[in-house]
Each structure stands twice: as structure tokens, then as C-alpha cells.
PDB file of N, CA and C in Angstrom:
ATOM      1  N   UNK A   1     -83.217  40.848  92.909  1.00  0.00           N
ATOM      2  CA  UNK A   1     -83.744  40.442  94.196  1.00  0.00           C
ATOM      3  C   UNK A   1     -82.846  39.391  94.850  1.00  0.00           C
ATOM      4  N   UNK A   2     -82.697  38.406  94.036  1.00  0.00           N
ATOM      5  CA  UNK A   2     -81.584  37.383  94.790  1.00  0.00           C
ATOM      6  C   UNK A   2     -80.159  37.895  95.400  1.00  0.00           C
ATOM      7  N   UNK A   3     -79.699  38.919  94.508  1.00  0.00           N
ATOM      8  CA  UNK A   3     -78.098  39.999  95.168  1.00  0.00           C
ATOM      9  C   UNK A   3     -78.676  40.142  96.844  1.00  0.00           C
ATOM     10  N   UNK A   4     -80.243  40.712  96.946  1.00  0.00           N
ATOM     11  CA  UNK A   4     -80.005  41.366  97.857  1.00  0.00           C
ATOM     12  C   UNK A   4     -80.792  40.212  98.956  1.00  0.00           C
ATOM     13  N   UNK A   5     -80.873  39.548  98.365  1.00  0.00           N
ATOM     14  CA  UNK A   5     -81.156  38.252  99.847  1.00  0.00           C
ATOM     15  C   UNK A   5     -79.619  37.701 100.039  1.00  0.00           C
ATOM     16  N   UNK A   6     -78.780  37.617  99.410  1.00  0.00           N
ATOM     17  CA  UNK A   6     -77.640  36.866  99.356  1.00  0.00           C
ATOM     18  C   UNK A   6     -76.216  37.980 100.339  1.00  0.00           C
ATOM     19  N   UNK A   7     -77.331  39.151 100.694  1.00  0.00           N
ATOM     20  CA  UNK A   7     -76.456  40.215 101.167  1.00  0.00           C
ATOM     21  C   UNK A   7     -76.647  39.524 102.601  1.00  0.00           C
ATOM     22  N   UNK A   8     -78.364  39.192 103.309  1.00  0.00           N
ATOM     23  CA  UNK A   8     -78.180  38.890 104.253  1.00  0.00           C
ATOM     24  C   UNK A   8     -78.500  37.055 104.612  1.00  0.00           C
ATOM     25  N   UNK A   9     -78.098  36.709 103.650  1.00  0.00           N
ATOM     26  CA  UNK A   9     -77.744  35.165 103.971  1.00  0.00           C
ATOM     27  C   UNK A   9     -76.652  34.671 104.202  1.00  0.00           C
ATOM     28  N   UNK A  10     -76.534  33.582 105.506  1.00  0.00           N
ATOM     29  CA  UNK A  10     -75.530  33.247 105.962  1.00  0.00           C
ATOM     30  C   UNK A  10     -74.703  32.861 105.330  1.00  0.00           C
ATOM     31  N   UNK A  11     -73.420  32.640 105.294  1.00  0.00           N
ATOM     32  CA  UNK A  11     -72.196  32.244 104.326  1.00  0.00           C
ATOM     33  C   UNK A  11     -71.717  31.027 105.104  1.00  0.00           C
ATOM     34  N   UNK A  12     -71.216  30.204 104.548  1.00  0.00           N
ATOM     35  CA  UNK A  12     -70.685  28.942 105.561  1.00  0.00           C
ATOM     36  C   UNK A  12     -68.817  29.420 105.692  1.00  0.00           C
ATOM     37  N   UNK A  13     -68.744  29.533 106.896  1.00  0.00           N
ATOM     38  CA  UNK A  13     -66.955  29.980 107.184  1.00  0.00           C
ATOM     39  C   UNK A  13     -65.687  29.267 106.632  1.00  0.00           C
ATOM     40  N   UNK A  14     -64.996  29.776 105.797  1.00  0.00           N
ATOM     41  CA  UNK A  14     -64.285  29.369 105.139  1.00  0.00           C
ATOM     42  C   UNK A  14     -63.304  28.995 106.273  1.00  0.00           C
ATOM     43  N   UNK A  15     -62.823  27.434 106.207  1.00  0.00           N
ATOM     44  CA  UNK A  15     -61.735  26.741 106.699  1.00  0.00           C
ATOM     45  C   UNK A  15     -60.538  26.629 105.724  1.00  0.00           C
ATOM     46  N   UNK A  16     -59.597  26.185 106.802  1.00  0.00           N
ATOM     47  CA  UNK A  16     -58.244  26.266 105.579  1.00  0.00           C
ATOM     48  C   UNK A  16     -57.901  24.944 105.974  1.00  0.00           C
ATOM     49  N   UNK A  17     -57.121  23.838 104.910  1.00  0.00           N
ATOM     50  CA  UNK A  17     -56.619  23.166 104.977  1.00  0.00           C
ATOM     51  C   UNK A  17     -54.830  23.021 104.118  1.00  0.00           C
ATOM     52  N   UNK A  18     -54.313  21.727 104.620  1.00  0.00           N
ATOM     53  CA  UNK A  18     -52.586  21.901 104.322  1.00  0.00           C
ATOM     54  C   UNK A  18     -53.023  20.026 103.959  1.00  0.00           C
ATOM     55  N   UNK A  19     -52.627  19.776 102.653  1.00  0.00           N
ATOM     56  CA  UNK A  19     -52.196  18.470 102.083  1.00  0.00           C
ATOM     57  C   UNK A  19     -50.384  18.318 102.725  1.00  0.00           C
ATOM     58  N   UNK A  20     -50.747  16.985 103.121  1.00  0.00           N
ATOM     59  CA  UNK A  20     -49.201  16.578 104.048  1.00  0.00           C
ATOM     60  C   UNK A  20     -48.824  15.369 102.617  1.00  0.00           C
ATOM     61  N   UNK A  21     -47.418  15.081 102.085  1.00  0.00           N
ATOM     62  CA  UNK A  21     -46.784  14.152 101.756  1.00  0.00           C
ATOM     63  C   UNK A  21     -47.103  12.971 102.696  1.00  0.00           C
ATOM     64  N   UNK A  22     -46.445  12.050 102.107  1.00  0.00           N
ATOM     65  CA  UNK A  22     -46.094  10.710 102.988  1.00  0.00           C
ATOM     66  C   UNK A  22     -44.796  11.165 104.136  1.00  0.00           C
ATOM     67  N   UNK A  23     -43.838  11.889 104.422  1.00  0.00           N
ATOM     68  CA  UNK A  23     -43.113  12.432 105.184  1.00  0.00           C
ATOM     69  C   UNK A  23     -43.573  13.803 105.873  1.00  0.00           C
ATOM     70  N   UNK A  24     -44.444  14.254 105.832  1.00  0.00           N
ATOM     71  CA  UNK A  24     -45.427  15.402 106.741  1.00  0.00           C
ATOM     72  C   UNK A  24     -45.372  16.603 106.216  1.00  0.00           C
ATOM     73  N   UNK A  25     -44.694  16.550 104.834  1.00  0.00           N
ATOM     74  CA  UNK A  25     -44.411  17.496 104.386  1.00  0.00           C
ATOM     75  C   UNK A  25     -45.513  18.539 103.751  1.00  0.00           C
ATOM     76  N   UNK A  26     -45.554  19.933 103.846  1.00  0.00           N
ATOM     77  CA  UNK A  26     -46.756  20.299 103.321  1.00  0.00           C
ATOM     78  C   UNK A  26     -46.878  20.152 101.648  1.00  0.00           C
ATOM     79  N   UNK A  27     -47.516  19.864 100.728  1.00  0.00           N
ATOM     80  CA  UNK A  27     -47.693  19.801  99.344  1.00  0.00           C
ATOM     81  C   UNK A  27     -48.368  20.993  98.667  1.00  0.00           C
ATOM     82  N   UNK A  28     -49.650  21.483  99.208  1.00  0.00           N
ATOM     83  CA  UNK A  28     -50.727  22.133  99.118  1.00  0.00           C
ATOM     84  C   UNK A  28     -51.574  22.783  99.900  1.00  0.00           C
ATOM     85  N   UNK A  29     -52.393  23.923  99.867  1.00  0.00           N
ATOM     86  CA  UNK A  29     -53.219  24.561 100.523  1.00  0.00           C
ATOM     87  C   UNK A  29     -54.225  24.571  99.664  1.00  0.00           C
ATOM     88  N   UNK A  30     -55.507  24.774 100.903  1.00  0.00           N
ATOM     89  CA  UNK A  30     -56.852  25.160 100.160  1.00  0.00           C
ATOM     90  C   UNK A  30     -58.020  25.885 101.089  1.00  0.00           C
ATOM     91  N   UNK A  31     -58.622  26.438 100.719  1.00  0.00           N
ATOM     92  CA  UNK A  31     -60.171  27.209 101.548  1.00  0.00           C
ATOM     93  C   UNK A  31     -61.248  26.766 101.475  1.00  0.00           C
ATOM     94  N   UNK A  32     -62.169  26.355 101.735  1.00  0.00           N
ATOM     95  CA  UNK A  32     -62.852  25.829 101.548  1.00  0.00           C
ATOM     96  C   UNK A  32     -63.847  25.774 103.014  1.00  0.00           C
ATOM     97  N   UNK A  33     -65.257  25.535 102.355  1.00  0.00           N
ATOM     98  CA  UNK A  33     -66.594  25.343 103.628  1.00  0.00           C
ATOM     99  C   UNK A  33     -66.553  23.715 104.222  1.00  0.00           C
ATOM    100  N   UNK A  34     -66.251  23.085 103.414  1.00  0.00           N
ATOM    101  CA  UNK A  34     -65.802  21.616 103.655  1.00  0.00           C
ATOM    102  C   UNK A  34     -64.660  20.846 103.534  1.00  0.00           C
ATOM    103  N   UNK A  35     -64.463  19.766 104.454  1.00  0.00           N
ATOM    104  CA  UNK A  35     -63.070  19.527 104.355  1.00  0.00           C
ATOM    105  C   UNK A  35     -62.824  18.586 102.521  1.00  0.00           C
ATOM    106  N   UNK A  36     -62.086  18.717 102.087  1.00  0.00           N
ATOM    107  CA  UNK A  36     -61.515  18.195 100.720  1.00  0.00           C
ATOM    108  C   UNK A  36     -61.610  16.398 101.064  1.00  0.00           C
ATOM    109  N   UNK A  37     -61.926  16.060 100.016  1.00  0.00           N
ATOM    110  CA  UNK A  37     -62.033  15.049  99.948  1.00  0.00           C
ATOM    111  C   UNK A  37     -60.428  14.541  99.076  1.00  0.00           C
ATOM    112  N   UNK A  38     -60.283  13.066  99.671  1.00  0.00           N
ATOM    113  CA  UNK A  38     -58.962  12.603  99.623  1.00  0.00           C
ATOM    114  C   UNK A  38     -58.181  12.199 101.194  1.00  0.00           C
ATOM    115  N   UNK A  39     -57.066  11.317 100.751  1.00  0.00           N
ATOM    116  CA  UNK A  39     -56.286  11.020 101.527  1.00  0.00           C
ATOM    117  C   UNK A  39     -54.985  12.388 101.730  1.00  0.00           C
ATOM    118  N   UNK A  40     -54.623  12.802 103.514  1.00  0.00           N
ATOM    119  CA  UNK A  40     -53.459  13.489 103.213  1.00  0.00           C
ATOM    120  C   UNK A  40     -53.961  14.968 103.575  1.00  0.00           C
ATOM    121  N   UNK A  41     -55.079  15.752 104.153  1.00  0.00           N
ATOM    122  CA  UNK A  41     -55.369  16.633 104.569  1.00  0.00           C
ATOM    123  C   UNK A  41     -55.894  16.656 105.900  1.00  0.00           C
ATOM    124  N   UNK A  42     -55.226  18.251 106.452  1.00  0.00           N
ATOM    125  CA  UNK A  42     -55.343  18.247 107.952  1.00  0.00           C
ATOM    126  C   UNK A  42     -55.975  19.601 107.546  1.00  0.00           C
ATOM    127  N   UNK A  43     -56.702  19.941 108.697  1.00  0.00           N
ATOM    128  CA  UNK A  43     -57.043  21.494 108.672  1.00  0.00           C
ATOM    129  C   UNK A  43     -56.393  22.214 109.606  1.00  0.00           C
ATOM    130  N   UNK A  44     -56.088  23.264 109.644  1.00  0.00           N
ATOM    131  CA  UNK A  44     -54.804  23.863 110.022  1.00  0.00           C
ATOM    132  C   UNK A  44     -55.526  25.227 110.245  1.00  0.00           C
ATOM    133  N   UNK A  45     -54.745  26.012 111.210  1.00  0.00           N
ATOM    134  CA  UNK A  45     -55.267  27.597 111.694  1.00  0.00           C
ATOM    135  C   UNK A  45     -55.363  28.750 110.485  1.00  0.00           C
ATOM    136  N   UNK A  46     -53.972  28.533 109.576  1.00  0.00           N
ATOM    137  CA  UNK A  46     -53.456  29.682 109.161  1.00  0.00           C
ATOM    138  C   UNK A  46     -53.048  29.434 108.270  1.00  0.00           C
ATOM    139  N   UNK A  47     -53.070  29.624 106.679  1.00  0.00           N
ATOM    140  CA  UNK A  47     -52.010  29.068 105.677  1.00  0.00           C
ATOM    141  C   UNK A  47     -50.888  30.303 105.755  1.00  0.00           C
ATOM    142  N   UNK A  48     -49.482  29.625 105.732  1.00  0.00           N
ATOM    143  CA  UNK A  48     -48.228  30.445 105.401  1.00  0.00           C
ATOM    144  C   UNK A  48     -47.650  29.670 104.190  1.00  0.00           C
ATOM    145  N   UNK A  49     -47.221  30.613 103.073  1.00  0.00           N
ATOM    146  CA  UNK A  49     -46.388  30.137 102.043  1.00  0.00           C
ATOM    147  C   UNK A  49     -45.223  29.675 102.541  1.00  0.00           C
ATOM    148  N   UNK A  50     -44.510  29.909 103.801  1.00  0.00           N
ATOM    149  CA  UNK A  50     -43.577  29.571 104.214  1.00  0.00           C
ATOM    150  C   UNK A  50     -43.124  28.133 104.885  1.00  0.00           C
ATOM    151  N   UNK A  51     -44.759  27.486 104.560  1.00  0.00           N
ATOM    152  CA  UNK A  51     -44.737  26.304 105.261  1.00  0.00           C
ATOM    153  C   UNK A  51     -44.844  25.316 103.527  1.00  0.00           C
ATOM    154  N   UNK A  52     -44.585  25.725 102.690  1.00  0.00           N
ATOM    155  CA  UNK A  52     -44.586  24.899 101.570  1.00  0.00           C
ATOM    156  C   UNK A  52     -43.372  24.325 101.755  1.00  0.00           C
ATOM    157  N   UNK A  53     -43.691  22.629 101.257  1.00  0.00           N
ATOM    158  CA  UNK A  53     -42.400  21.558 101.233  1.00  0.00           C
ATOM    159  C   UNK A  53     -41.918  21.719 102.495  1.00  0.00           C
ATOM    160  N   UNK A  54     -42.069  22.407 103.601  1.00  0.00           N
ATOM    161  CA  UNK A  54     -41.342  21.779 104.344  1.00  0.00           C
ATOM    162  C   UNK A  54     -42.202  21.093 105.721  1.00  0.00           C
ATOM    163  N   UNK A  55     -42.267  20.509 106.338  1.00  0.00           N
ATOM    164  CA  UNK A  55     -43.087  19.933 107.536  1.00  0.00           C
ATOM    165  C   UNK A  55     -43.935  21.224 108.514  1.00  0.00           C
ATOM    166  N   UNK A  56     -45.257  20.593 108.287  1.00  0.00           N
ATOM    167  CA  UNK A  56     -45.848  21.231 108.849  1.00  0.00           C
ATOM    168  C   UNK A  56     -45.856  21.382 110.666  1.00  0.00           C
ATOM    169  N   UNK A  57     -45.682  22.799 111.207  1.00  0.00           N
ATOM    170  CA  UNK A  57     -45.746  22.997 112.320  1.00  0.00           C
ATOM    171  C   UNK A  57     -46.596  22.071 113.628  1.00  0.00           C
ATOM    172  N   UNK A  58     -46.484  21.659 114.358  1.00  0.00           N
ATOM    173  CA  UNK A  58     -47.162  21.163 115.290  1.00  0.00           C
ATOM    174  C   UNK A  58     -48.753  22.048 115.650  1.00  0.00           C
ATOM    175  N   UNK A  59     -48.005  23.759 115.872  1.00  0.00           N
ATOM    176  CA  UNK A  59     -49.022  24.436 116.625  1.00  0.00           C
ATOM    177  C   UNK A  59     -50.126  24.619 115.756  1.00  0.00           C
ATOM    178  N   UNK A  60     -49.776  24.238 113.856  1.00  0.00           N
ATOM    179  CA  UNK A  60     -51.139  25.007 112.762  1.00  0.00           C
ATOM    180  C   UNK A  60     -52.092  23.811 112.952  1.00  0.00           C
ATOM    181  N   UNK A  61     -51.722  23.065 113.442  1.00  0.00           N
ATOM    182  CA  UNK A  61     -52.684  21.814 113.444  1.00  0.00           C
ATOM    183  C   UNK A  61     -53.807  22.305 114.108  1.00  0.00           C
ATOM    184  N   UNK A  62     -55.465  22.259 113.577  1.00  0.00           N
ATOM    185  CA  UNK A  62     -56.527  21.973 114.494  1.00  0.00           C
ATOM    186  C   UNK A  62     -57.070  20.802 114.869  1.00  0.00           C
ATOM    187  N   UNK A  63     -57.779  20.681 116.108  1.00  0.00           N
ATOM    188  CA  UNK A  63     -58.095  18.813 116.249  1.00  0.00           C
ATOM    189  C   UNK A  63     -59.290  19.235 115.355  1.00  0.00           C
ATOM    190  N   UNK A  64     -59.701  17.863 115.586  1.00  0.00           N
ATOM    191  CA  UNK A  64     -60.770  17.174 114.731  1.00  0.00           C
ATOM    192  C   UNK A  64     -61.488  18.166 115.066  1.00  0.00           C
ATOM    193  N   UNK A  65     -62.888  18.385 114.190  1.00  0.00           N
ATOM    194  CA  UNK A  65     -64.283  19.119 114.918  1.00  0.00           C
ATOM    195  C   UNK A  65     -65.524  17.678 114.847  1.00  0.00           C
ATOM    196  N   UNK A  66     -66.042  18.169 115.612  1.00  0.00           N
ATOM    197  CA  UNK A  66     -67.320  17.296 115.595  1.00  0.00           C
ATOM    198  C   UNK A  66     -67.787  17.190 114.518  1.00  0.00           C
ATOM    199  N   UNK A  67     -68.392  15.735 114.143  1.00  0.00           N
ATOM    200  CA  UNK A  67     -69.119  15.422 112.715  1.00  0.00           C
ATOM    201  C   UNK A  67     -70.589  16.422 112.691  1.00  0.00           C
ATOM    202  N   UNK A  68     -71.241  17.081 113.688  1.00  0.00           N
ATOM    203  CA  UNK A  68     -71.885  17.748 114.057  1.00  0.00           C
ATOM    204  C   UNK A  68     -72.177  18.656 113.293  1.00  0.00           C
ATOM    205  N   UNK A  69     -73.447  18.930 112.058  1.00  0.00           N
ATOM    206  CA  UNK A  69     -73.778  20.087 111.234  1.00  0.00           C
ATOM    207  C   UNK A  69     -74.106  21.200 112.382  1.00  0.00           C
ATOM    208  N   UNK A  70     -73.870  22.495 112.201  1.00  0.00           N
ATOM    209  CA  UNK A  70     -73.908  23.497 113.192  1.00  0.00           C
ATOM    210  C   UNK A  70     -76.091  23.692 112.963  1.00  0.00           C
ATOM    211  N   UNK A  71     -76.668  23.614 111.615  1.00  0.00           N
ATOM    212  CA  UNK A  71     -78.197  23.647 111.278  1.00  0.00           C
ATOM    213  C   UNK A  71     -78.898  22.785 112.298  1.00  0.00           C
ATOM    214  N   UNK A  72     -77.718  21.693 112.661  1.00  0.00           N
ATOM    215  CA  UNK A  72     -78.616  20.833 113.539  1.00  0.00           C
ATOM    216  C   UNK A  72     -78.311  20.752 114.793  1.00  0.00           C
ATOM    217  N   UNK A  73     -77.896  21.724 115.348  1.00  0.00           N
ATOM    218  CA  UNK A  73     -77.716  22.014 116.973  1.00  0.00           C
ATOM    219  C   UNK A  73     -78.933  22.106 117.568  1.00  0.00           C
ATOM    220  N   UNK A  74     -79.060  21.820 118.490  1.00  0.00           N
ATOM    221  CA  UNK A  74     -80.378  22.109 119.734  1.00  0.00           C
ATOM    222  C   UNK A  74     -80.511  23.417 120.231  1.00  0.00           C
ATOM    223  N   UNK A  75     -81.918  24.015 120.169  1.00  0.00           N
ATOM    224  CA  UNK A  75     -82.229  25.038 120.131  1.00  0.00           C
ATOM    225  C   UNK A  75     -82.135  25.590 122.221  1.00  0.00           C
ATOM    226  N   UNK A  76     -81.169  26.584 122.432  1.00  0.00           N
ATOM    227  CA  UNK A  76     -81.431  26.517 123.919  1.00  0.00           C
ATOM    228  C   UNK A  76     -83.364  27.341 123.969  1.00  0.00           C
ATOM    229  N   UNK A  77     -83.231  26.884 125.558  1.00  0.00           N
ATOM    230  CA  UNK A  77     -84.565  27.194 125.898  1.00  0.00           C
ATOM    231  C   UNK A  77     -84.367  28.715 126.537  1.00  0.00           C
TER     232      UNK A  77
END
């Protein structure tokens, strides 16, 4: 019974993040529903292996999102 509630329960959207060095360099990637805890992570559009060790692109950058849980949005009328 739980498989098949879990078929139509919401999933929280996997974000991607890029760990930067002290020189902007990328170190690491990860997926994740929440941002990683630690110093040194940005969340970013797209992971490319091609962006390992070397400085991360300007354009993969996303801004900030609102501290804003999406559960607790206001219901329109």
C-alpha cells in the first residue's frame, strides 16, 4: 500500500549544487531537495563534468531563492 501512495505523492525537486574552492574553482557537485550544508556552495542550473577544477561559469549561477517553503504559500482565491 505505501509503493502505491508514494506513486502519487509529491517528490520535492531535485536542485543541483557546485562546491567553489577559495579561488572559484569548482571542487564538487551534488543533487539534492535542500541546499548542503557548509561553507562554499552555490546552486547552479546544470552540472557539467567539464566544469570540474576549473572556475565556475558566470551564466550556471542561480540567484538566491526565497527562504520561502513552497507548503506555505498563500492559497489564491
Amino acid at each position: 500500500m505505501h509503493f502505491l501512495w508514494s506513486l502519487f505523492s509529491r517528490k520535492p525537486a531535485l536542485r543541483q549544487f557546485a562546491l567553489l574552492d577559495a579561488q572559484g574553482r569548482c571542487q564538487a557537485f551534488k543533487e539534492c531537495s535542500l541546499p548542503p550544508v557548509g561553507e562554499g556552495w552555490v546552486e547552479i542550473d546544470e552540472i557539467r563534468l567539464s566544469w570540474m577544477h576549473h572556475p565556475l561559469p558566470a551564466r550556471a549561477r542561480i540567484s538566491q531563492r526565497p527562504a520561502q517553503s513552497p507548503s506555505h504559500q498563500p492559497l489564491a482565491a
